[in-house]
ModelCIF file with pLDDT and N, C-alpha, C, O atoms, coordinates in Angstrom:
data_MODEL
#
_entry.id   MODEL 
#
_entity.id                         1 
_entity.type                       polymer 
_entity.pdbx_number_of_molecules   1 
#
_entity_poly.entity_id                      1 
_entity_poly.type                           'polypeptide(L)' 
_entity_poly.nstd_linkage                   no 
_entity_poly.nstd_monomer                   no 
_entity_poly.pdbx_seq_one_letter_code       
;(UNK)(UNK)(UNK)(UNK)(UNK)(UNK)(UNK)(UNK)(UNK)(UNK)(UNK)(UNK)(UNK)(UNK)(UNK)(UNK)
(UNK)(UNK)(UNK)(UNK)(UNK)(UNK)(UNK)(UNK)(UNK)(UNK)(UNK)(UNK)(UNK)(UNK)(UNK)(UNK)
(UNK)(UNK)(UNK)(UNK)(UNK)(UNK)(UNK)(UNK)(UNK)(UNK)(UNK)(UNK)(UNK)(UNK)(UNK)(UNK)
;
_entity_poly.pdbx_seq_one_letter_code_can   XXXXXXXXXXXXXXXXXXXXXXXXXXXXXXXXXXXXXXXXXXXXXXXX 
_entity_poly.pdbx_strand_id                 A 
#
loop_
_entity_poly_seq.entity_id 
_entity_poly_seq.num 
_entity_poly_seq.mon_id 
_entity_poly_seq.hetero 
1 1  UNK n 
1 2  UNK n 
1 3  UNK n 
1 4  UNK n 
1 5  UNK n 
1 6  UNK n 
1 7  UNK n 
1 8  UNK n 
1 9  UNK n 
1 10 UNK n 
1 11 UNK n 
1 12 UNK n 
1 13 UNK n 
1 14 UNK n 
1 15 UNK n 
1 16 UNK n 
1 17 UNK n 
1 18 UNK n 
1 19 UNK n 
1 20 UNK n 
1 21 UNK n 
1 22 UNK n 
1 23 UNK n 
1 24 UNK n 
1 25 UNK n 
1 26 UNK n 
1 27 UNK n 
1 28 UNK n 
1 29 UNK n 
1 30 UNK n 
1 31 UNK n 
1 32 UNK n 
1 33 UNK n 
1 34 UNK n 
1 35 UNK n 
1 36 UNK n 
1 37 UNK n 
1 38 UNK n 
1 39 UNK n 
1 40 UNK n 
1 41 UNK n 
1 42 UNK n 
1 43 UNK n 
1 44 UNK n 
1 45 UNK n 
1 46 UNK n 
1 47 UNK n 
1 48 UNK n 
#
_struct_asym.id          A 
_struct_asym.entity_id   1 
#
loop_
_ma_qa_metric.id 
_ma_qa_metric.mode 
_ma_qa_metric.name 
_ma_qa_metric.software_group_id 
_ma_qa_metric.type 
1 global pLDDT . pLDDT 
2 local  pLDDT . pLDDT 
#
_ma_qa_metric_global.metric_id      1 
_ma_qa_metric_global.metric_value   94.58 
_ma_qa_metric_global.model_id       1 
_ma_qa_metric_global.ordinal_id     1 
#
loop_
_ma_qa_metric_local.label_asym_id 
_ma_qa_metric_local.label_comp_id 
_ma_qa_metric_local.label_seq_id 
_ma_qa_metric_local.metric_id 
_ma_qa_metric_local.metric_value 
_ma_qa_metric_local.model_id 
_ma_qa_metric_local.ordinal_id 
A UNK 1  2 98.00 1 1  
A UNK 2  2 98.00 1 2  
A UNK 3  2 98.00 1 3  
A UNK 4  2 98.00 1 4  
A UNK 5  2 98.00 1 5  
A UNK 6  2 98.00 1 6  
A UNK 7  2 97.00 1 7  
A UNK 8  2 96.00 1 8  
A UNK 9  2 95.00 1 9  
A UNK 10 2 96.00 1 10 
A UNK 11 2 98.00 1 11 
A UNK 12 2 98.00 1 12 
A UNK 13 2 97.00 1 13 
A UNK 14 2 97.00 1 14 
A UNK 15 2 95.00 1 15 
A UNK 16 2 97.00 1 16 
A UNK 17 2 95.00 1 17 
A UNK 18 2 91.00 1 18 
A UNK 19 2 80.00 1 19 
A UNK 20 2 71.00 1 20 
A UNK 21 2 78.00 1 21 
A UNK 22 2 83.00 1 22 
A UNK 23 2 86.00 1 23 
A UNK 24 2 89.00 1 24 
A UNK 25 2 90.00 1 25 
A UNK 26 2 92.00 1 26 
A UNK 27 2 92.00 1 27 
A UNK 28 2 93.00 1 28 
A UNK 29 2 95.00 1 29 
A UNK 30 2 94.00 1 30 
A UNK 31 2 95.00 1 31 
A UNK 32 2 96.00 1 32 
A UNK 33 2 97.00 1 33 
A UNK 34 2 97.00 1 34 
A UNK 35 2 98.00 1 35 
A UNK 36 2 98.00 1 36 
A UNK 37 2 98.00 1 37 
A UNK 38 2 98.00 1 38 
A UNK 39 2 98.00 1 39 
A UNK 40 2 98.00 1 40 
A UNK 41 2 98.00 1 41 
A UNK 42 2 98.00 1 42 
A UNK 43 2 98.00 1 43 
A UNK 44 2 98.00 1 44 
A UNK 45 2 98.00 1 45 
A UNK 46 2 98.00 1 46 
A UNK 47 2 98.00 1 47 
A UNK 48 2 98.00 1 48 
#
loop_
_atom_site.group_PDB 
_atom_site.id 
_atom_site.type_symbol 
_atom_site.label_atom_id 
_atom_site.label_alt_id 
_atom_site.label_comp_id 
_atom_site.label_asym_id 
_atom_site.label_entity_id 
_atom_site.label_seq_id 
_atom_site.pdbx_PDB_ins_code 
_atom_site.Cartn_x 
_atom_site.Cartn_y 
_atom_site.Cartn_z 
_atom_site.occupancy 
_atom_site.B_iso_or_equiv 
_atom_site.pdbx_formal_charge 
_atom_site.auth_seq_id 
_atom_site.auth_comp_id 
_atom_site.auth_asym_id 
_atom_site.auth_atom_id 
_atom_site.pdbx_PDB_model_num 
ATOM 1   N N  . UNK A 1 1  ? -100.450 -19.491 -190.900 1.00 98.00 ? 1  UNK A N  1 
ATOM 2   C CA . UNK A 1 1  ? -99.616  -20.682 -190.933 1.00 98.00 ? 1  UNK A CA 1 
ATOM 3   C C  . UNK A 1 1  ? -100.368 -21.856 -190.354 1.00 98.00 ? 1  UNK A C  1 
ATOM 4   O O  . UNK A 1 1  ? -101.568 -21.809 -190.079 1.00 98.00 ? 1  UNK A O  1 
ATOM 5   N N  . UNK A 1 2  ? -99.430  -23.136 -190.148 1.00 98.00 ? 2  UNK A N  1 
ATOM 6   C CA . UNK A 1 2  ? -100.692 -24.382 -189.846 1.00 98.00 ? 2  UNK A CA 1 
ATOM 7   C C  . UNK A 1 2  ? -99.647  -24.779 -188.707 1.00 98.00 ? 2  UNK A C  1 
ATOM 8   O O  . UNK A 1 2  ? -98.486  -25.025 -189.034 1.00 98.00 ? 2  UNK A O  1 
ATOM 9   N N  . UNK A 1 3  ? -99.955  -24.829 -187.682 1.00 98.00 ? 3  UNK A N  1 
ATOM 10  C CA . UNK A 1 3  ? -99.882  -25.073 -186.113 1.00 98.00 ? 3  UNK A CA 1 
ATOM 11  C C  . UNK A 1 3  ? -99.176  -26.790 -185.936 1.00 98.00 ? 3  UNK A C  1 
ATOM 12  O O  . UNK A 1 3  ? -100.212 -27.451 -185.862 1.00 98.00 ? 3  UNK A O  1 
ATOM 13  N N  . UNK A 1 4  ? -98.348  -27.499 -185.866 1.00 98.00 ? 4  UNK A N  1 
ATOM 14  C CA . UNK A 1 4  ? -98.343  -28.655 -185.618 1.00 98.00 ? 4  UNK A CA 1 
ATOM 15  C C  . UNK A 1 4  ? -98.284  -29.177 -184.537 1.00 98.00 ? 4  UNK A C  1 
ATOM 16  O O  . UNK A 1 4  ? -97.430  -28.868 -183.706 1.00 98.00 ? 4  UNK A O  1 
ATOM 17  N N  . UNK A 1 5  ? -99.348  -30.226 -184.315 1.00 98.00 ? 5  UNK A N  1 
ATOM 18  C CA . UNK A 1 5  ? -99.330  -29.559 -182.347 1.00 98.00 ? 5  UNK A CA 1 
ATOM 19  C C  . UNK A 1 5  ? -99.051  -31.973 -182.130 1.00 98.00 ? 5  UNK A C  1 
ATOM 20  O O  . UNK A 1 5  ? -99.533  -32.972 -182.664 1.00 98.00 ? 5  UNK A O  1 
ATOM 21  N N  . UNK A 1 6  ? -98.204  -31.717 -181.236 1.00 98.00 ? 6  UNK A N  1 
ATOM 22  C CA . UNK A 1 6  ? -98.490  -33.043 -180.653 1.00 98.00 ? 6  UNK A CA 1 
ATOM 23  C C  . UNK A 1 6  ? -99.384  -32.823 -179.246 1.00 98.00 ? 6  UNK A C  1 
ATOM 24  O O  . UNK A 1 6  ? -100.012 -31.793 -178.999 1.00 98.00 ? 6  UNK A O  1 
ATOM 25  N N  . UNK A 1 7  ? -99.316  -33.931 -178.429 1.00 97.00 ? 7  UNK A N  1 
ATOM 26  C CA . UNK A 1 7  ? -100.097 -33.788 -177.575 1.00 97.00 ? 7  UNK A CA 1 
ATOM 27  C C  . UNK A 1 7  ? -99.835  -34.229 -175.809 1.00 97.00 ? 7  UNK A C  1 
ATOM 28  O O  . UNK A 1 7  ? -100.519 -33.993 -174.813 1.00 97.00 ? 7  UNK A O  1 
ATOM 29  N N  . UNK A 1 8  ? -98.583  -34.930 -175.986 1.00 96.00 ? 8  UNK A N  1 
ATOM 30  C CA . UNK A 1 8  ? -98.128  -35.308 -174.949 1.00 96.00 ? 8  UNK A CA 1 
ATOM 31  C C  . UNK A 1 8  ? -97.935  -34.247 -173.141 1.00 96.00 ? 8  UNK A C  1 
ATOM 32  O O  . UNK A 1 8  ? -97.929  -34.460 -171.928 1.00 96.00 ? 8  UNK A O  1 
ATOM 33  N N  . UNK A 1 9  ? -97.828  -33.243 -174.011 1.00 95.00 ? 9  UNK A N  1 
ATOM 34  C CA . UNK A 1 9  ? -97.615  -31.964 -172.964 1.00 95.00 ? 9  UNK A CA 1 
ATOM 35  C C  . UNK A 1 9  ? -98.452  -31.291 -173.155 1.00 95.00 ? 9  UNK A C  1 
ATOM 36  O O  . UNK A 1 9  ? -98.158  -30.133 -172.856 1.00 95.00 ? 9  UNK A O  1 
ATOM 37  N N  . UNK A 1 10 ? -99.949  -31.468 -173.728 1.00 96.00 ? 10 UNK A N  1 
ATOM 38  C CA . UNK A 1 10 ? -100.958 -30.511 -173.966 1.00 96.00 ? 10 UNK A CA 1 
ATOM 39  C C  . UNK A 1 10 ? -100.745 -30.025 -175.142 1.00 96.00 ? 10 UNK A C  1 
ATOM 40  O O  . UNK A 1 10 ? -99.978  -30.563 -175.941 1.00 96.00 ? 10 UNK A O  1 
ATOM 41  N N  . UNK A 1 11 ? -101.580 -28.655 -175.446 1.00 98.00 ? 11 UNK A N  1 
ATOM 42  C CA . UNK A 1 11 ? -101.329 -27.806 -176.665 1.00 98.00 ? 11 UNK A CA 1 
ATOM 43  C C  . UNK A 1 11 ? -101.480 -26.429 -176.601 1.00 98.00 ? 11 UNK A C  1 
ATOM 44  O O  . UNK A 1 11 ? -102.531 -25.899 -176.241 1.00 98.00 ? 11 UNK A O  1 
ATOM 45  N N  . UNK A 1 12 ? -100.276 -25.697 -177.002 1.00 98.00 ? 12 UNK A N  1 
ATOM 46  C CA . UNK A 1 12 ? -100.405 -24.351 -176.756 1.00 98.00 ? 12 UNK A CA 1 
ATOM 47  C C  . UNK A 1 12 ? -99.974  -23.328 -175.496 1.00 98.00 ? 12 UNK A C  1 
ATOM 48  O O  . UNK A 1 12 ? -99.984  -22.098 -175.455 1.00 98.00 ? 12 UNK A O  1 
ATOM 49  N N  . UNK A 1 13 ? -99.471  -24.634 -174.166 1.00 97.00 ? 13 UNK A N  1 
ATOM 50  C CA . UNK A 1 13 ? -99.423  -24.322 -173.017 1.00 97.00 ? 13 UNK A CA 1 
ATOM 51  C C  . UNK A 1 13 ? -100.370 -24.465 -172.094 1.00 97.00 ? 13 UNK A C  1 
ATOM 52  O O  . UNK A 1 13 ? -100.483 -24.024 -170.950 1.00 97.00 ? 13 UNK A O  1 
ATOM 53  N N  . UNK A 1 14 ? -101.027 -25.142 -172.754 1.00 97.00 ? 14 UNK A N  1 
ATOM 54  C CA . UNK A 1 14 ? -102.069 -25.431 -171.832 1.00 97.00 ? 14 UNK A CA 1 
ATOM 55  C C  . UNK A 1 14 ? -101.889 -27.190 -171.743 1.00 97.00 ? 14 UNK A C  1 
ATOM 56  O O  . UNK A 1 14 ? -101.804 -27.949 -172.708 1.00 97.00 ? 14 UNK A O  1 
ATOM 57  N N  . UNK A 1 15 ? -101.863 -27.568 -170.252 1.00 95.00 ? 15 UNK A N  1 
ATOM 58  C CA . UNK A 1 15 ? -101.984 -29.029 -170.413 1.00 95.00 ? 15 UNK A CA 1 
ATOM 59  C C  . UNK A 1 15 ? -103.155 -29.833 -170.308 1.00 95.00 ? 15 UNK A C  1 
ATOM 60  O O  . UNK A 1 15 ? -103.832 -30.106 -169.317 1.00 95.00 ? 15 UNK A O  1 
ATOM 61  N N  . UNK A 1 16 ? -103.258 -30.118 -171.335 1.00 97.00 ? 16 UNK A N  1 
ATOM 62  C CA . UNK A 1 16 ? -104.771 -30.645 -171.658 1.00 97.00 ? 16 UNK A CA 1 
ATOM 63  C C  . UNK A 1 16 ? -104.464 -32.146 -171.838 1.00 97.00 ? 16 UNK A C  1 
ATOM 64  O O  . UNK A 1 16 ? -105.427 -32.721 -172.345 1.00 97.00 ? 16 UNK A O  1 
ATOM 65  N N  . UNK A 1 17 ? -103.069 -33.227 -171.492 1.00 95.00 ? 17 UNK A N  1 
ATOM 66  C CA . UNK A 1 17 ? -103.120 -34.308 -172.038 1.00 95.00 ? 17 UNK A CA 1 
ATOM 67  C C  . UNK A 1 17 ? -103.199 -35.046 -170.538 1.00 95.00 ? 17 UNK A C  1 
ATOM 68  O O  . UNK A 1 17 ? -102.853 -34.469 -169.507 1.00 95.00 ? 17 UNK A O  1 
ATOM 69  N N  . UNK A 1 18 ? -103.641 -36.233 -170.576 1.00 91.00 ? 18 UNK A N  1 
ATOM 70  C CA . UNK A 1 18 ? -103.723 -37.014 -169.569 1.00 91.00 ? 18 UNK A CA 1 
ATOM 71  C C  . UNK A 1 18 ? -102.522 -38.130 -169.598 1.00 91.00 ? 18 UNK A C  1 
ATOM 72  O O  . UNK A 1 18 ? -101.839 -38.513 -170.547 1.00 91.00 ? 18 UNK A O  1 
ATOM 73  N N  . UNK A 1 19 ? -102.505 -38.636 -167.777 1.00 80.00 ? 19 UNK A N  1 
ATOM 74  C CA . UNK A 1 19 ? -101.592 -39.331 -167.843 1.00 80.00 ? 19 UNK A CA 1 
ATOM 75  C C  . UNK A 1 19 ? -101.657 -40.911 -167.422 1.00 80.00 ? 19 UNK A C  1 
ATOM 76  O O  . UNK A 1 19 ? -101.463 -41.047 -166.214 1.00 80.00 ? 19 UNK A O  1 
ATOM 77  N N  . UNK A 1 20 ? -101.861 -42.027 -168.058 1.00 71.00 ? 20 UNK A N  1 
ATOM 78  C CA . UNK A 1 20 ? -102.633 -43.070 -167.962 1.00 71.00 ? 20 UNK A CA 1 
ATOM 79  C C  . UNK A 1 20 ? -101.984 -44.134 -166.833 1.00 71.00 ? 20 UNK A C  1 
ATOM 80  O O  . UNK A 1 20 ? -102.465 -45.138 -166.309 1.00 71.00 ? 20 UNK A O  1 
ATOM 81  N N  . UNK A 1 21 ? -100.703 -43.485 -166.693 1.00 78.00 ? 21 UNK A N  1 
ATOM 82  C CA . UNK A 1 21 ? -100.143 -44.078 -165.310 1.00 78.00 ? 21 UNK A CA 1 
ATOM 83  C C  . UNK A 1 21 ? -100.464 -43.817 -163.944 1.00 78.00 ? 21 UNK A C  1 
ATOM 84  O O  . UNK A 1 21 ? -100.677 -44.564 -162.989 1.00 78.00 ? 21 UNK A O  1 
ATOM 85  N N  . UNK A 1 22 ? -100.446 -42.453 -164.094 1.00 83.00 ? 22 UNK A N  1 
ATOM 86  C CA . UNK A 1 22 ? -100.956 -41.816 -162.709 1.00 83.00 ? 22 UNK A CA 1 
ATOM 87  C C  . UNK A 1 22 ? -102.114 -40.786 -162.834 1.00 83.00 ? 22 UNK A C  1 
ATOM 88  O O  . UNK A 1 22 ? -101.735 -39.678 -163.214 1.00 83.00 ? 22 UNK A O  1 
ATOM 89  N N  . UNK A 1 23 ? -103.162 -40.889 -162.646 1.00 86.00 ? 23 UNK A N  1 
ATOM 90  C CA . UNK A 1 23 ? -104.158 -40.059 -162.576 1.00 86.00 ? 23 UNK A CA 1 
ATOM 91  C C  . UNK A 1 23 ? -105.392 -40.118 -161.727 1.00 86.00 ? 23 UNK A C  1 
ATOM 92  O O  . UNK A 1 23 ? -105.513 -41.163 -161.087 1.00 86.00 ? 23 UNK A O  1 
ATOM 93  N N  . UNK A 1 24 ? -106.341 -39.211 -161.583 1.00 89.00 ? 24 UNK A N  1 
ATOM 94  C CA . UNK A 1 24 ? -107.463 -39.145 -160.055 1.00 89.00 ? 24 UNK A CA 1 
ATOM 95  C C  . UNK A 1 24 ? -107.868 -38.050 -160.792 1.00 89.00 ? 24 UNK A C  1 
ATOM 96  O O  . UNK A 1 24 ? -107.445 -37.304 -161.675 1.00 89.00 ? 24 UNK A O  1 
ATOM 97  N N  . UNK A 1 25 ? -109.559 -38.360 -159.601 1.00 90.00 ? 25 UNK A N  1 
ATOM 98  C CA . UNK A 1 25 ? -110.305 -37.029 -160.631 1.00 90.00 ? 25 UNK A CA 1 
ATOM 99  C C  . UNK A 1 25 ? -109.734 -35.395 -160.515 1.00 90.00 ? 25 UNK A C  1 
ATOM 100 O O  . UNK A 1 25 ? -109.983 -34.329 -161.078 1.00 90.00 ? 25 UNK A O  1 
ATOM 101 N N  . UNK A 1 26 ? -108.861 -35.858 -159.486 1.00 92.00 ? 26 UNK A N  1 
ATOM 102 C CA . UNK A 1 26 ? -108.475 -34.161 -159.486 1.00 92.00 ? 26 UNK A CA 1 
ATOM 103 C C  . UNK A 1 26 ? -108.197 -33.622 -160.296 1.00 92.00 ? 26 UNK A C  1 
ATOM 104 O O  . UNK A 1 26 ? -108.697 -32.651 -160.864 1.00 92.00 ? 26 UNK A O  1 
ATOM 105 N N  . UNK A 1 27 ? -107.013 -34.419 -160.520 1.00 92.00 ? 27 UNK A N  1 
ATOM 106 C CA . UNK A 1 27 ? -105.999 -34.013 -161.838 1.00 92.00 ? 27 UNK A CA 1 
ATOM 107 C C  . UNK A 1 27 ? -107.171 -34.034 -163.588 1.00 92.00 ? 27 UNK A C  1 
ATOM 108 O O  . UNK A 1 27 ? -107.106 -33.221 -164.510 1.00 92.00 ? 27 UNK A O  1 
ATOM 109 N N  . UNK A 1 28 ? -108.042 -35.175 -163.479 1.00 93.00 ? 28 UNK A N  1 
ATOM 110 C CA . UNK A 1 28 ? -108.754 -34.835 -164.369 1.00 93.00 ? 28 UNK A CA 1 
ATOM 111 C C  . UNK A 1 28 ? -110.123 -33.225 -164.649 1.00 93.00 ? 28 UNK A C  1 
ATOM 112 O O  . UNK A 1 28 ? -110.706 -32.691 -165.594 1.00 93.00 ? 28 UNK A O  1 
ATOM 113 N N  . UNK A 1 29 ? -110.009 -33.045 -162.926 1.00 95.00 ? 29 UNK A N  1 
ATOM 114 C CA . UNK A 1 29 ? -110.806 -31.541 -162.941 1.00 95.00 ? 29 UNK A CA 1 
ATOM 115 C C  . UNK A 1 29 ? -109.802 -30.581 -163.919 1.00 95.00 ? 29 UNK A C  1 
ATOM 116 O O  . UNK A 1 29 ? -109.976 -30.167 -165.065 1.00 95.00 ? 29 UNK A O  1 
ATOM 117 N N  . UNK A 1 30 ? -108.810 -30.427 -163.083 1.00 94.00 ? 30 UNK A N  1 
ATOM 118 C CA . UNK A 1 30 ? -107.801 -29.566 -163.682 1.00 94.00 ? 30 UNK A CA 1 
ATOM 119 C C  . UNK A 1 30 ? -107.524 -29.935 -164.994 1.00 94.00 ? 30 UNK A C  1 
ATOM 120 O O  . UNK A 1 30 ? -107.088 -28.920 -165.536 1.00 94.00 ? 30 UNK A O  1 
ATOM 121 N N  . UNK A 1 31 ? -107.550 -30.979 -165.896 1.00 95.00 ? 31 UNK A N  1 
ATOM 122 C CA . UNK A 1 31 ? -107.198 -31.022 -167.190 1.00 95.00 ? 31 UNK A CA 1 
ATOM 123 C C  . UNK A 1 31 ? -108.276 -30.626 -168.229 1.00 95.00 ? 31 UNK A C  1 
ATOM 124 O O  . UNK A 1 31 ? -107.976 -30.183 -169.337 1.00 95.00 ? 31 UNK A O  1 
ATOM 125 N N  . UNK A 1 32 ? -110.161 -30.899 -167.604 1.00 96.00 ? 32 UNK A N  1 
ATOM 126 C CA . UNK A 1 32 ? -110.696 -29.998 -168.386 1.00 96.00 ? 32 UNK A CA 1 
ATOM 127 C C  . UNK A 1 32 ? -110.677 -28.846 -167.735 1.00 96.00 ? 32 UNK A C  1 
ATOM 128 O O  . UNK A 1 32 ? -111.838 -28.452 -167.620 1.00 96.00 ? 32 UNK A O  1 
ATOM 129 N N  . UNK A 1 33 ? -109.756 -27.958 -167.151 1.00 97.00 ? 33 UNK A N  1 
ATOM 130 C CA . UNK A 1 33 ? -109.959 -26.334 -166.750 1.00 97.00 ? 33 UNK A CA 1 
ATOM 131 C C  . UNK A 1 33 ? -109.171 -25.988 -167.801 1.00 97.00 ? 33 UNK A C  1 
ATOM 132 O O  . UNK A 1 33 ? -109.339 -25.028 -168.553 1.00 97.00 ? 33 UNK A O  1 
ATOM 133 N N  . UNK A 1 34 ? -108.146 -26.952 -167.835 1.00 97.00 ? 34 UNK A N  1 
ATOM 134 C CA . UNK A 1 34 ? -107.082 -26.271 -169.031 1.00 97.00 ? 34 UNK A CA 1 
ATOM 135 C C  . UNK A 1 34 ? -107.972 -26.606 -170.460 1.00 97.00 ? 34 UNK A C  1 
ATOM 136 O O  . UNK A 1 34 ? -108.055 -25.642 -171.220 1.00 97.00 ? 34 UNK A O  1 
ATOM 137 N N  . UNK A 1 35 ? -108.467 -27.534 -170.788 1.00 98.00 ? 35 UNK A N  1 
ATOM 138 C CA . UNK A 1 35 ? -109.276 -27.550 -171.778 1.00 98.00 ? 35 UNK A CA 1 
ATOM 139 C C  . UNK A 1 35 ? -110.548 -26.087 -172.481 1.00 98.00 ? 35 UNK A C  1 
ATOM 140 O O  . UNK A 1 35 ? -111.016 -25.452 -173.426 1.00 98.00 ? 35 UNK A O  1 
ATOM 141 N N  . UNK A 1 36 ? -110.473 -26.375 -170.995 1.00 98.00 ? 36 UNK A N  1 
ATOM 142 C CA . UNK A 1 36 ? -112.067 -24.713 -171.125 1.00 98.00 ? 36 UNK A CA 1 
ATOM 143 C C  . UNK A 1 36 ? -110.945 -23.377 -171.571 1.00 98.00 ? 36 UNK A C  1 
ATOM 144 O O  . UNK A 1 36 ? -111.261 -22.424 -172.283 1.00 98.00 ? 36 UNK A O  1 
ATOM 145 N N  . UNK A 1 37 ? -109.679 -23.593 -170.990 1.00 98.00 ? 37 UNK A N  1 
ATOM 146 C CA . UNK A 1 37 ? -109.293 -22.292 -171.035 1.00 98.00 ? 37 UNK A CA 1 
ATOM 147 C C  . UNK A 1 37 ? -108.627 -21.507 -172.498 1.00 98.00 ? 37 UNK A C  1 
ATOM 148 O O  . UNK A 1 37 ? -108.688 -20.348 -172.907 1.00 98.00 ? 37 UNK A O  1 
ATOM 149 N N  . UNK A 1 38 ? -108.034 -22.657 -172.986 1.00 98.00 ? 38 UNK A N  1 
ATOM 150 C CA . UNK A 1 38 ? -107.549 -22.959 -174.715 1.00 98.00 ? 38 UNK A CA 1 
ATOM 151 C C  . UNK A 1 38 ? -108.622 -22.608 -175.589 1.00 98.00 ? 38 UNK A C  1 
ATOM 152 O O  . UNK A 1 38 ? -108.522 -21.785 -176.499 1.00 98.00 ? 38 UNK A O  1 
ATOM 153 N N  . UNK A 1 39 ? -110.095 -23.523 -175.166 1.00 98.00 ? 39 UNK A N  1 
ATOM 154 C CA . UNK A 1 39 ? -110.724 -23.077 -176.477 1.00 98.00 ? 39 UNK A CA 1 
ATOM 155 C C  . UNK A 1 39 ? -111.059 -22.193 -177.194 1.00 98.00 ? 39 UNK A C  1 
ATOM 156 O O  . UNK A 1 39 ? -111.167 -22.282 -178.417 1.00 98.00 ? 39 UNK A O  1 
ATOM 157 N N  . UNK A 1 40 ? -111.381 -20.686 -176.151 1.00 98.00 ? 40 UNK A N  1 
ATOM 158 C CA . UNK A 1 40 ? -110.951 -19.623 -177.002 1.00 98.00 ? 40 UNK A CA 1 
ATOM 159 C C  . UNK A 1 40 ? -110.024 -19.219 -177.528 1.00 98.00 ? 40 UNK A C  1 
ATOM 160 O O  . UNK A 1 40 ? -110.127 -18.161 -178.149 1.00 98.00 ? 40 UNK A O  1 
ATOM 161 N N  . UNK A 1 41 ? -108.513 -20.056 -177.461 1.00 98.00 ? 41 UNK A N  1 
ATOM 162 C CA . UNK A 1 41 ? -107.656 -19.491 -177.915 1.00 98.00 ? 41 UNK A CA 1 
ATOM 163 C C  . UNK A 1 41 ? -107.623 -20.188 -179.386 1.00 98.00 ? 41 UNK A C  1 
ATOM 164 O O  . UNK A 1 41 ? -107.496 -19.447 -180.361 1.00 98.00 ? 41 UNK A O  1 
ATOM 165 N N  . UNK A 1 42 ? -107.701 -21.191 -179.517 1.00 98.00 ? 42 UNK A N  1 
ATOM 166 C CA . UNK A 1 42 ? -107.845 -21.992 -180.814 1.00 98.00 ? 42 UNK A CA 1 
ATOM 167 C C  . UNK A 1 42 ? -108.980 -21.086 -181.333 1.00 98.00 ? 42 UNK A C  1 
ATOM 168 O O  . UNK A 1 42 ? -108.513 -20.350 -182.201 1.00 98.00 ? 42 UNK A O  1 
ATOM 169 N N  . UNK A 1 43 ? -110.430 -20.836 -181.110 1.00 98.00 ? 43 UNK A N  1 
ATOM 170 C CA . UNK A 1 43 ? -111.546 -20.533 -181.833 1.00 98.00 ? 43 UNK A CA 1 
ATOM 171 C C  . UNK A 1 43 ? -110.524 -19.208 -182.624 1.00 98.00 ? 43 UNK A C  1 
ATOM 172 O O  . UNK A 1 43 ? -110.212 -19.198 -183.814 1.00 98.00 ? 43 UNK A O  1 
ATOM 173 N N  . UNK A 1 44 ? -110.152 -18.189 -181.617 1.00 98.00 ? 44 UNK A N  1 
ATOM 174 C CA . UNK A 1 44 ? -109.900 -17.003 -182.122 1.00 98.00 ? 44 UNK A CA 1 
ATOM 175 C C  . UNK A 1 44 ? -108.779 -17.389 -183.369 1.00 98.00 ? 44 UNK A C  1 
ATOM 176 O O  . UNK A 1 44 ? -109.175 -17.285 -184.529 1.00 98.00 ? 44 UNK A O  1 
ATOM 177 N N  . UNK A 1 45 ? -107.507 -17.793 -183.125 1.00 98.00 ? 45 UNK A N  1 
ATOM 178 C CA . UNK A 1 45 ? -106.420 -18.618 -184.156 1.00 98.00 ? 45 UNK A CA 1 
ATOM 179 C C  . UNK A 1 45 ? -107.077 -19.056 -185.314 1.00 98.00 ? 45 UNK A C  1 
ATOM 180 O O  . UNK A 1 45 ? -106.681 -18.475 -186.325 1.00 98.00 ? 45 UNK A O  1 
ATOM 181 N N  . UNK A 1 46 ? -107.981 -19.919 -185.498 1.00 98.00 ? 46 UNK A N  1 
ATOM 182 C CA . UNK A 1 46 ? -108.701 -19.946 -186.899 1.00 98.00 ? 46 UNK A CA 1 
ATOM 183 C C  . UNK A 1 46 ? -109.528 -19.208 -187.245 1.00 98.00 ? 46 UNK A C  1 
ATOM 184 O O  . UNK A 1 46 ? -109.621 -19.089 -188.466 1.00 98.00 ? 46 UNK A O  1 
ATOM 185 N N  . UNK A 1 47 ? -110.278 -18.569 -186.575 1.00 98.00 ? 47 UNK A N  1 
ATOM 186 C CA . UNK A 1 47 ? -110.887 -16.663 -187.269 1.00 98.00 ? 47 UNK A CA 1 
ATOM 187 C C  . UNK A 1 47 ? -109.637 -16.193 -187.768 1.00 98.00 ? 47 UNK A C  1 
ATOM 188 O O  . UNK A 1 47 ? -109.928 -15.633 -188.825 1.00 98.00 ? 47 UNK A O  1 
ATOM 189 N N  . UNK A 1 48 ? -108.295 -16.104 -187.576 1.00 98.00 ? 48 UNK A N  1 
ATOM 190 C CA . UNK A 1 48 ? -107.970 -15.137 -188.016 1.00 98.00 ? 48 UNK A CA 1 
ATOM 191 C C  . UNK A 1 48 ? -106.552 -16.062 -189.191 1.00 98.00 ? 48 UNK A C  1 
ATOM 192 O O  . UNK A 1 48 ? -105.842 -15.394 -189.943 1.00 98.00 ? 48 UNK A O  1 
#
């Protein structure tokens, strides 16, 4: 099937979206952890 993903709350459960009101590098560490942590989940989702 084809996934329709917005982006406001991340994707997949993972929150990967930023927030342009309030943000610091912390919160940007933690948003690429959630980034690193998804991409295998997407890679595997289109293999199959």
């Amino acid at each position: 099937g084809c996934l329709s993903l917005t982006g406001y709350e991340g994707i997949l459960g993972y929150r990967t979206s930023t927030d342009t009101k309030d943000w610091n590098e912390a919160k940007e560490a933690a948003r690429q952890k959630e980034r690193e942590a998804v991409a295998p989940i997407v890679e595997e989702l289109r293999r199959t």
